[in-house]
N, C-alpha and C. Protein backbone atom coordinates (compact mmCIF):
# COMPACT_ATOMS: atom_id res chain seq x y z
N UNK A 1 138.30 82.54 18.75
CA UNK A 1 138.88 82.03 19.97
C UNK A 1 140.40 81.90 19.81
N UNK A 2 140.91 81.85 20.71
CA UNK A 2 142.74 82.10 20.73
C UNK A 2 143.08 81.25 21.41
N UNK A 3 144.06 80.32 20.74
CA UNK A 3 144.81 79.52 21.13
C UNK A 3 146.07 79.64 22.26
N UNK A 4 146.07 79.31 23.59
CA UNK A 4 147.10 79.72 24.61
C UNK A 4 148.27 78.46 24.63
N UNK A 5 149.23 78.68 24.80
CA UNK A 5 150.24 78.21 25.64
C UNK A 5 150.38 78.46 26.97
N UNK A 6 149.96 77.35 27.86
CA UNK A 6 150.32 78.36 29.50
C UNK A 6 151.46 77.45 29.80
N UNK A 7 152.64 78.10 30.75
CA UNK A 7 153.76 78.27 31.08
C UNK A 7 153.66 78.01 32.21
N UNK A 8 154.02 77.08 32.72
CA UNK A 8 154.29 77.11 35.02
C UNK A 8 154.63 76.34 34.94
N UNK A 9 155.36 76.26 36.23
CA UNK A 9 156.12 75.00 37.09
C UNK A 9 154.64 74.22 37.73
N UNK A 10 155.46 72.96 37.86
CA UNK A 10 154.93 71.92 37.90
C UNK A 10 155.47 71.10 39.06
N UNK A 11 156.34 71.22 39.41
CA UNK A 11 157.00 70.34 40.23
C UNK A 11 156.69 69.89 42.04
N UNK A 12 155.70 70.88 42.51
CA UNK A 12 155.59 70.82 43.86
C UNK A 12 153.97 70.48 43.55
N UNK A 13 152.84 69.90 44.88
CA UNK A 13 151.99 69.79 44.94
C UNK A 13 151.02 71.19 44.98
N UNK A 14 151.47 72.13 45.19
CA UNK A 14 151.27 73.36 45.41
C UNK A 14 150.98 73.70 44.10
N UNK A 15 152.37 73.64 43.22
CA UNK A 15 152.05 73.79 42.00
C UNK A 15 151.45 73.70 40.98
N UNK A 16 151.19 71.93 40.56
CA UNK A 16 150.11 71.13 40.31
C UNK A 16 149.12 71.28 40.53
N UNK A 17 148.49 71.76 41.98
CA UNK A 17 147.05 72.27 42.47
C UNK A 17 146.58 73.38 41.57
N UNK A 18 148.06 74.72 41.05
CA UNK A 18 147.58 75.56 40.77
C UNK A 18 147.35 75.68 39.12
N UNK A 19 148.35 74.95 38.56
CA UNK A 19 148.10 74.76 37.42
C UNK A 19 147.10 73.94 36.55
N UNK A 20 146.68 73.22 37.42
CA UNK A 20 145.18 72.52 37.23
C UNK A 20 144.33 73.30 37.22
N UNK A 21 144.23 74.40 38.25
CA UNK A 21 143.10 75.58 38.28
C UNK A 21 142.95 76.23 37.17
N UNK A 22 144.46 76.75 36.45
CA UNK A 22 144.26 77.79 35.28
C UNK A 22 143.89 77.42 34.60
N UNK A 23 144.21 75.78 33.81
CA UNK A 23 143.40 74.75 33.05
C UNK A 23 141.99 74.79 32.75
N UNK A 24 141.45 74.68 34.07
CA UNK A 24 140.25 74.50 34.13
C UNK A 24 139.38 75.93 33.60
N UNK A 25 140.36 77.29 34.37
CA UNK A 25 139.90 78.37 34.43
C UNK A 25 140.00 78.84 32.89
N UNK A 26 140.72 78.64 31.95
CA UNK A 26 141.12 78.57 30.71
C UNK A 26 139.87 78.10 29.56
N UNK A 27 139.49 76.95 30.37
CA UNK A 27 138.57 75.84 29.55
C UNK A 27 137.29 76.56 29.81
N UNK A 28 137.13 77.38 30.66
CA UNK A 28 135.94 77.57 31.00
C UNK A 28 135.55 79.07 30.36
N UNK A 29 136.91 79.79 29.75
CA UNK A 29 136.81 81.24 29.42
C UNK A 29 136.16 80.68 28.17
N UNK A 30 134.96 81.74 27.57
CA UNK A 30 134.65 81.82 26.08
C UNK A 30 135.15 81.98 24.81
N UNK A 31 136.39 82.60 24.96
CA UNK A 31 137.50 83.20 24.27
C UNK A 31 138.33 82.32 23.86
N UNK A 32 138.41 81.43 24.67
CA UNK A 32 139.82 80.66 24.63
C UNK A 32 139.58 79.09 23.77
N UNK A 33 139.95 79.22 22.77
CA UNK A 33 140.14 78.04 21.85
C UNK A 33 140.71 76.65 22.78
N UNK A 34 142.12 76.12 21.80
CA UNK A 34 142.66 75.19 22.38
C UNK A 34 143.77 75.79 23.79
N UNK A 35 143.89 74.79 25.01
CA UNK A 35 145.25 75.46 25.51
C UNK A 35 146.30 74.00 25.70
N UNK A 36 147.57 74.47 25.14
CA UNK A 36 148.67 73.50 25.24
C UNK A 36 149.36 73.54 26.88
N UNK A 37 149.40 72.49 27.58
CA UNK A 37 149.76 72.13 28.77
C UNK A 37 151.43 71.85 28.81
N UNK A 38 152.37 72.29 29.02
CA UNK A 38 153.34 70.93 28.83
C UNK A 38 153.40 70.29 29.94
N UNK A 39 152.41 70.31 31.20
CA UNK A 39 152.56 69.43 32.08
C UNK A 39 151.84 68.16 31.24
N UNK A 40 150.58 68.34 30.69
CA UNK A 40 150.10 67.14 30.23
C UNK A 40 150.69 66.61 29.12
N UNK A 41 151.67 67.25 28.16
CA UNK A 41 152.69 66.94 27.17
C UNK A 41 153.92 66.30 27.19
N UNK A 42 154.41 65.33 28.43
CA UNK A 42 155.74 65.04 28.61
C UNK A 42 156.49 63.90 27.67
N UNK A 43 155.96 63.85 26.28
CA UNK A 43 156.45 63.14 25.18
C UNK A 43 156.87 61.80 25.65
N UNK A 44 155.80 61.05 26.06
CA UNK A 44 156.18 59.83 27.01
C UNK A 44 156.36 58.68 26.49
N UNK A 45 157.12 58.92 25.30
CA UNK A 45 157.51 57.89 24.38
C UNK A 45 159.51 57.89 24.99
N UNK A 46 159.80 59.17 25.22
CA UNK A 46 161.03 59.07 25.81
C UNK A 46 161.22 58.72 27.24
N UNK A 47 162.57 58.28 27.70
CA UNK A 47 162.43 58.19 28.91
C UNK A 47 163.09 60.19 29.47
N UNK A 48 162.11 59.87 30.87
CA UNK A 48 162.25 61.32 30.97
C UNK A 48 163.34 61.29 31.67
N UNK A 49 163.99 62.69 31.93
CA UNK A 49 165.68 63.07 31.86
C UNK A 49 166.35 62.96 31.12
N UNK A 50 166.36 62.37 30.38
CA UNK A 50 167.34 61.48 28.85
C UNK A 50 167.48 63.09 28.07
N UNK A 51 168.76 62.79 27.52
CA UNK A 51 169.71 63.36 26.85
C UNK A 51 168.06 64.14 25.96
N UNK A 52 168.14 62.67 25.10
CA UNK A 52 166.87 62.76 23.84
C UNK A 52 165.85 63.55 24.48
N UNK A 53 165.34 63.06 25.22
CA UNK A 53 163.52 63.90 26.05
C UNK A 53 163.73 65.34 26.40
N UNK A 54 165.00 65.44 26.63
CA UNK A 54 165.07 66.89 27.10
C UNK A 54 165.12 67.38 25.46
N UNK A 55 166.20 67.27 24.26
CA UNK A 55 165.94 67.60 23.26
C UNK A 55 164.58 67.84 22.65
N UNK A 56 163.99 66.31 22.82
CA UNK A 56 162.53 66.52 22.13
C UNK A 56 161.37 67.23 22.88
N UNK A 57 161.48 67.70 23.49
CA UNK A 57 160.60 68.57 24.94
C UNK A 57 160.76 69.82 24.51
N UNK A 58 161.83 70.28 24.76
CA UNK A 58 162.40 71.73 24.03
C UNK A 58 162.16 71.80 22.64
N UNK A 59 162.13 71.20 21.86
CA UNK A 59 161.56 71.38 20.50
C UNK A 59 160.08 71.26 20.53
N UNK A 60 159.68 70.81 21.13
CA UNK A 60 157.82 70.57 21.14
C UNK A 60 157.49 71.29 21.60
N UNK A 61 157.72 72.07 22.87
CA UNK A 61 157.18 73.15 23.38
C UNK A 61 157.55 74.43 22.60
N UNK A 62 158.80 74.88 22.38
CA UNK A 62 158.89 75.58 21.65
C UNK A 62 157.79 76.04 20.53
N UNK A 63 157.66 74.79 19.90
CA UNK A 63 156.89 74.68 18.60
C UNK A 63 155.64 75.32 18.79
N UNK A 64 155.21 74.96 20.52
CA UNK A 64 153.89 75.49 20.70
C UNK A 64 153.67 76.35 20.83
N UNK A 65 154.41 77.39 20.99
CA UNK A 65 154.84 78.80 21.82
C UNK A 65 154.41 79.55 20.24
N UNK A 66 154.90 78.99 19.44
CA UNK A 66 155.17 79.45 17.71
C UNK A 66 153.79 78.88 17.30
N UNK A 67 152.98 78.43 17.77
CA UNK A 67 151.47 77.76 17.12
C UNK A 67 150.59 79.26 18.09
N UNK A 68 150.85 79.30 19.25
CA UNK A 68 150.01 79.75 20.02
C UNK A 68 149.60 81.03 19.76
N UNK A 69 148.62 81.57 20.00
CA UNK A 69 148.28 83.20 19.67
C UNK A 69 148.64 84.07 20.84
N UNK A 70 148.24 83.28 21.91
CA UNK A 70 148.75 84.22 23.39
C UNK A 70 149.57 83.29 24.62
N UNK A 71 150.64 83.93 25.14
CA UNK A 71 150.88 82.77 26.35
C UNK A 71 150.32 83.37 27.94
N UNK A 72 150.00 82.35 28.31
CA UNK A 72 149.61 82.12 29.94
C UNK A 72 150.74 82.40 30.62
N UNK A 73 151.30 83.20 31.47
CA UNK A 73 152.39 82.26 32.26
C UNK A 73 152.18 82.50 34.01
N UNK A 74 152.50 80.90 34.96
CA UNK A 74 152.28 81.70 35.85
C UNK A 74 153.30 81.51 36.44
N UNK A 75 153.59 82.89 37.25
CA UNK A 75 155.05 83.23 37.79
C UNK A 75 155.01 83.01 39.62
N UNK A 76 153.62 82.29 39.86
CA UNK A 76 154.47 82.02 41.29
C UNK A 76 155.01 80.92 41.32
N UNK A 77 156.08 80.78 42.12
CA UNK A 77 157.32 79.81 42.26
C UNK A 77 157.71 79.52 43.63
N UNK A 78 158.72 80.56 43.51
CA UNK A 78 159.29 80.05 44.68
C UNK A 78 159.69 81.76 45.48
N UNK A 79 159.31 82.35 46.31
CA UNK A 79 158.94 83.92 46.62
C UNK A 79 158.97 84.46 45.32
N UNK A 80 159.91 85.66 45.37
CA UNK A 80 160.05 86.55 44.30
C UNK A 80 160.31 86.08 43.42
N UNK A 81 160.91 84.67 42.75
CA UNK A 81 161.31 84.12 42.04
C UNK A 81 160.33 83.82 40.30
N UNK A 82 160.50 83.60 39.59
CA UNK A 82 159.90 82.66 38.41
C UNK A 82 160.81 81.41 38.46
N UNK A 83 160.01 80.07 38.06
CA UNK A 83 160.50 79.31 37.49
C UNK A 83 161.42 79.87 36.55
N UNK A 84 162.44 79.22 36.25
CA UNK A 84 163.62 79.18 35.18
C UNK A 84 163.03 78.95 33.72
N UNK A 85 162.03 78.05 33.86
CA UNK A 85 162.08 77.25 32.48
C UNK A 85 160.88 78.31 32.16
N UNK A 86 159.85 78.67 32.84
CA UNK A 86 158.49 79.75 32.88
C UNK A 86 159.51 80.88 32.39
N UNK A 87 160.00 81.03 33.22
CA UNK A 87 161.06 82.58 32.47
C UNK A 87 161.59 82.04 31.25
N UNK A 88 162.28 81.05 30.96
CA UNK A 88 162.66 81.14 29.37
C UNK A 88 161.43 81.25 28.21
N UNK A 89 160.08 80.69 28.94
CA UNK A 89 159.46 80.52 27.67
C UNK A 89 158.65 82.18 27.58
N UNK A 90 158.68 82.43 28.67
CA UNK A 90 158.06 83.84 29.11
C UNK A 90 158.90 84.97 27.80
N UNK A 91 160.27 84.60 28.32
CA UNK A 91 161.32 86.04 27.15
C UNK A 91 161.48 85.04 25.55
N UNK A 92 161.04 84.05 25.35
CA UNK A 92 161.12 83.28 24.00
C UNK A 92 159.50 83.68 23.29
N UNK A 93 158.34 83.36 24.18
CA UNK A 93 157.08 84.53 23.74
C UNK A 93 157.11 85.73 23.66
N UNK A 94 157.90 86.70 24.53
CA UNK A 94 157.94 88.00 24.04
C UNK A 94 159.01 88.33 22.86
N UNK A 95 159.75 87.73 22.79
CA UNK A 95 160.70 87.52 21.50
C UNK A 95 160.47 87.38 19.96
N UNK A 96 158.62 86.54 20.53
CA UNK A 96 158.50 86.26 19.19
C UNK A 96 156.84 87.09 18.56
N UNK A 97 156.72 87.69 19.80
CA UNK A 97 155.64 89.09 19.34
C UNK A 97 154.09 88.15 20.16
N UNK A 98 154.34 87.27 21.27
CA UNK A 98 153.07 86.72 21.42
C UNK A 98 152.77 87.31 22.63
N UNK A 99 151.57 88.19 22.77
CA UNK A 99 151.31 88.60 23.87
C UNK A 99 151.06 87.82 25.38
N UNK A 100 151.42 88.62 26.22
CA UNK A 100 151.79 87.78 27.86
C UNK A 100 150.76 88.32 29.04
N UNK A 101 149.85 87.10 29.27
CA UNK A 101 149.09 87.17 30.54
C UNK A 101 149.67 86.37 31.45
N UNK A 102 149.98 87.24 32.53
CA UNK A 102 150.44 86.76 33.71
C UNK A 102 149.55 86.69 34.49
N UNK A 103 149.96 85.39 35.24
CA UNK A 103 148.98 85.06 36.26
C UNK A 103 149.83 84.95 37.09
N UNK A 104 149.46 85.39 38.70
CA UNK A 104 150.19 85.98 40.10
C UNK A 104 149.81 85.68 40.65
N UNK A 105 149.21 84.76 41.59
CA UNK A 105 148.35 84.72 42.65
C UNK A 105 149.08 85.34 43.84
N UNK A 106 150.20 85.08 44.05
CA UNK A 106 150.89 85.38 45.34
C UNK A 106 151.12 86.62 45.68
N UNK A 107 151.27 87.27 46.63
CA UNK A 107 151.58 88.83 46.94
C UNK A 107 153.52 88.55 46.95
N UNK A 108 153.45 88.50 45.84
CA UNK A 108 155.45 88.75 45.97
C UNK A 108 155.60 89.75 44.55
N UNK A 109 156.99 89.94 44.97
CA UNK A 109 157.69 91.23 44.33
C UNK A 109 157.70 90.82 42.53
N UNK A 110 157.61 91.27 41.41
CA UNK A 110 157.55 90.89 40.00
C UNK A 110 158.94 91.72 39.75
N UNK A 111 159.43 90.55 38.91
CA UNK A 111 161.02 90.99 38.39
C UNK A 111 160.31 91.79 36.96
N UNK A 112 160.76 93.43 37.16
CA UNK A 112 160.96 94.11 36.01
C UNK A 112 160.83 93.43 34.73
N UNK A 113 161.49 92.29 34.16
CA UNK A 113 161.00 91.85 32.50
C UNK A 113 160.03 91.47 32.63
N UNK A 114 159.64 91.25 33.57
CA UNK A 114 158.20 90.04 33.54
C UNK A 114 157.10 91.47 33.16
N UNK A 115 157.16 92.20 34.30
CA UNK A 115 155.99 93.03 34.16
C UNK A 115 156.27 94.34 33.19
N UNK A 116 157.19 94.55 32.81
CA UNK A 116 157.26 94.88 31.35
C UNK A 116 156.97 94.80 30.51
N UNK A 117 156.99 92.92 29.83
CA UNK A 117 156.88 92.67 28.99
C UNK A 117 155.38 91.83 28.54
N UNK A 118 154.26 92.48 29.90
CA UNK A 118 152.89 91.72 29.66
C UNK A 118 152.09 92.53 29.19
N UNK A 119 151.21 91.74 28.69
CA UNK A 119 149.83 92.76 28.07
C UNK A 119 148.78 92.47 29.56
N UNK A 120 148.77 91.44 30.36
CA UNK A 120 148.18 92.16 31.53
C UNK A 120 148.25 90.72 32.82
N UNK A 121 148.06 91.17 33.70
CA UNK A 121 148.37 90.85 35.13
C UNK A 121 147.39 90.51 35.81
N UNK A 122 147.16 89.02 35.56
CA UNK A 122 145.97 88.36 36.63
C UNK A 122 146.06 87.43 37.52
N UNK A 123 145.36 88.01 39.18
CA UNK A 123 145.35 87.70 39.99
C UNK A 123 144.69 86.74 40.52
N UNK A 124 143.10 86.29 39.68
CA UNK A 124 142.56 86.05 40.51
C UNK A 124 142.24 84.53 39.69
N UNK A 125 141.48 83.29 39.97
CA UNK A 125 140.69 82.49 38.78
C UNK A 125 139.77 82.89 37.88
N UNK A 126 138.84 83.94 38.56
CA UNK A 126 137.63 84.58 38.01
C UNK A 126 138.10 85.51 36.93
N UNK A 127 139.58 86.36 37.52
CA UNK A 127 139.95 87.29 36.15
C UNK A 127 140.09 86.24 35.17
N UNK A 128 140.59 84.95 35.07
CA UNK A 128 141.61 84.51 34.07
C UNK A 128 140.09 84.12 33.34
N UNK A 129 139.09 83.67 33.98
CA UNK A 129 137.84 83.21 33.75
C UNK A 129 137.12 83.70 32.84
N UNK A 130 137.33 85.23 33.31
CA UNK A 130 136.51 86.62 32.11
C UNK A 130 137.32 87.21 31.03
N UNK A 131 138.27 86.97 31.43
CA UNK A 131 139.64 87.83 30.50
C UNK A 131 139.19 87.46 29.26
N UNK A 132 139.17 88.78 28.25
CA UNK A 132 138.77 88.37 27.00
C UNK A 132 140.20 88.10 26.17
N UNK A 133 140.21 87.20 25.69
CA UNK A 133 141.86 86.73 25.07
C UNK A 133 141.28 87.63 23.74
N UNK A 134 140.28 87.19 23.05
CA UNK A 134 140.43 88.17 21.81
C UNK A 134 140.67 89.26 21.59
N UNK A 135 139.94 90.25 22.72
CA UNK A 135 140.49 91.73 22.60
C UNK A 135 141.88 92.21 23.19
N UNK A 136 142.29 91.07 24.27
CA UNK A 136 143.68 91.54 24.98
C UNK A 136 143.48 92.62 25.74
N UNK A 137 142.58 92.95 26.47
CA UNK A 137 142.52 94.60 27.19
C UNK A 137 143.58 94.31 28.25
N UNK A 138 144.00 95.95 28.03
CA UNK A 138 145.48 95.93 28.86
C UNK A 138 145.03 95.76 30.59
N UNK A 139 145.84 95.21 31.22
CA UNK A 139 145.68 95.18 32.48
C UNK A 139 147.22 95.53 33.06
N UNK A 140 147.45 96.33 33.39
CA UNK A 140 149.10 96.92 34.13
C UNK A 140 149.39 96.47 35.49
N UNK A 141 150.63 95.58 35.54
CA UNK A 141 151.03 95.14 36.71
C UNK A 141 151.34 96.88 37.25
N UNK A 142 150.77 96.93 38.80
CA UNK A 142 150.87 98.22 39.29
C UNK A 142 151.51 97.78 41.17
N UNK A 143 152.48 96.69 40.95
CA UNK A 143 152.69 96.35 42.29
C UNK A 143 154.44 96.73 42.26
N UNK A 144 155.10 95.91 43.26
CA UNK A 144 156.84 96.51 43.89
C UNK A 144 157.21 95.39 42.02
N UNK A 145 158.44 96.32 42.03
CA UNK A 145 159.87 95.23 40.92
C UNK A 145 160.74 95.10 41.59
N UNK A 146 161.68 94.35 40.94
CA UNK A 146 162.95 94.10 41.23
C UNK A 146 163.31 94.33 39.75
């Protein structure tokens, strides 16, 4: 079983709704060992915003990215957009050789690194559900770039 890091914004109710789903959808795949949240990780020993929390946040997640065998990330945001912080950890996993399942739900445009740099492109809960993390079978984003 393979250990994930999943990657998304968090910040809207929208968001939260959806990142709870992959969670669940994650927990429920056969494949999938432990998965690290950093929504459920907000080192709540600091106060959040603080100089420190942002330091110690960025080092903890990081760390996880470097524990993890595969990352999650999901790139809907805001239209065509990725989160900022989803995109840093997105090019800091491909940086460091950890393969990238993207999860898309939305019909919007995928910025060129993103779908470049994945081993495959899921749309649905049920894909993320069956997706075998151990074998990694390729799945090719085949939609518009930027």
């Amino acid at each position: 079983m393979k250990n994930i890091y999943l990657a998304a914004p968090f910040f809207s109710d929208e968001q939260n709704e959806r990142v709870t789903r992959v969670e669940e959808d994650l927990a429920a795949n056969p494949t999938v060992g432990e998965v690290f949240s950093p929504r459920k990780n907000q080192l709540e020993q600091y106060e959040m915003g603080t100089k420190k929390w942002a330091q110690e946040i960025f080092k903890y997640d990081t760390s996880k990215i470097d524990w993890c065998d595969v990352v999650v990330a999901v790139v809907d945001f805001d239209d065509d957009d990725v989160d900022s912080g989803t995109a840093f950890e997105i090019g800091y996993a491909y940086s460091t050789n950890k393969p990238l399942v993207i999860f898309h739900e939305k019909d919007t445009i995928l910025n060129l690194m993103v779908s470049e740099s994945l081993k495959a492109h899921l749309t649905t809960d049920k894909q993320l559900q069956d997706y075998n993390f151990e074998d990694l079978p390729l799945v090719p984003y085949d939609g518009k770039v930027i």
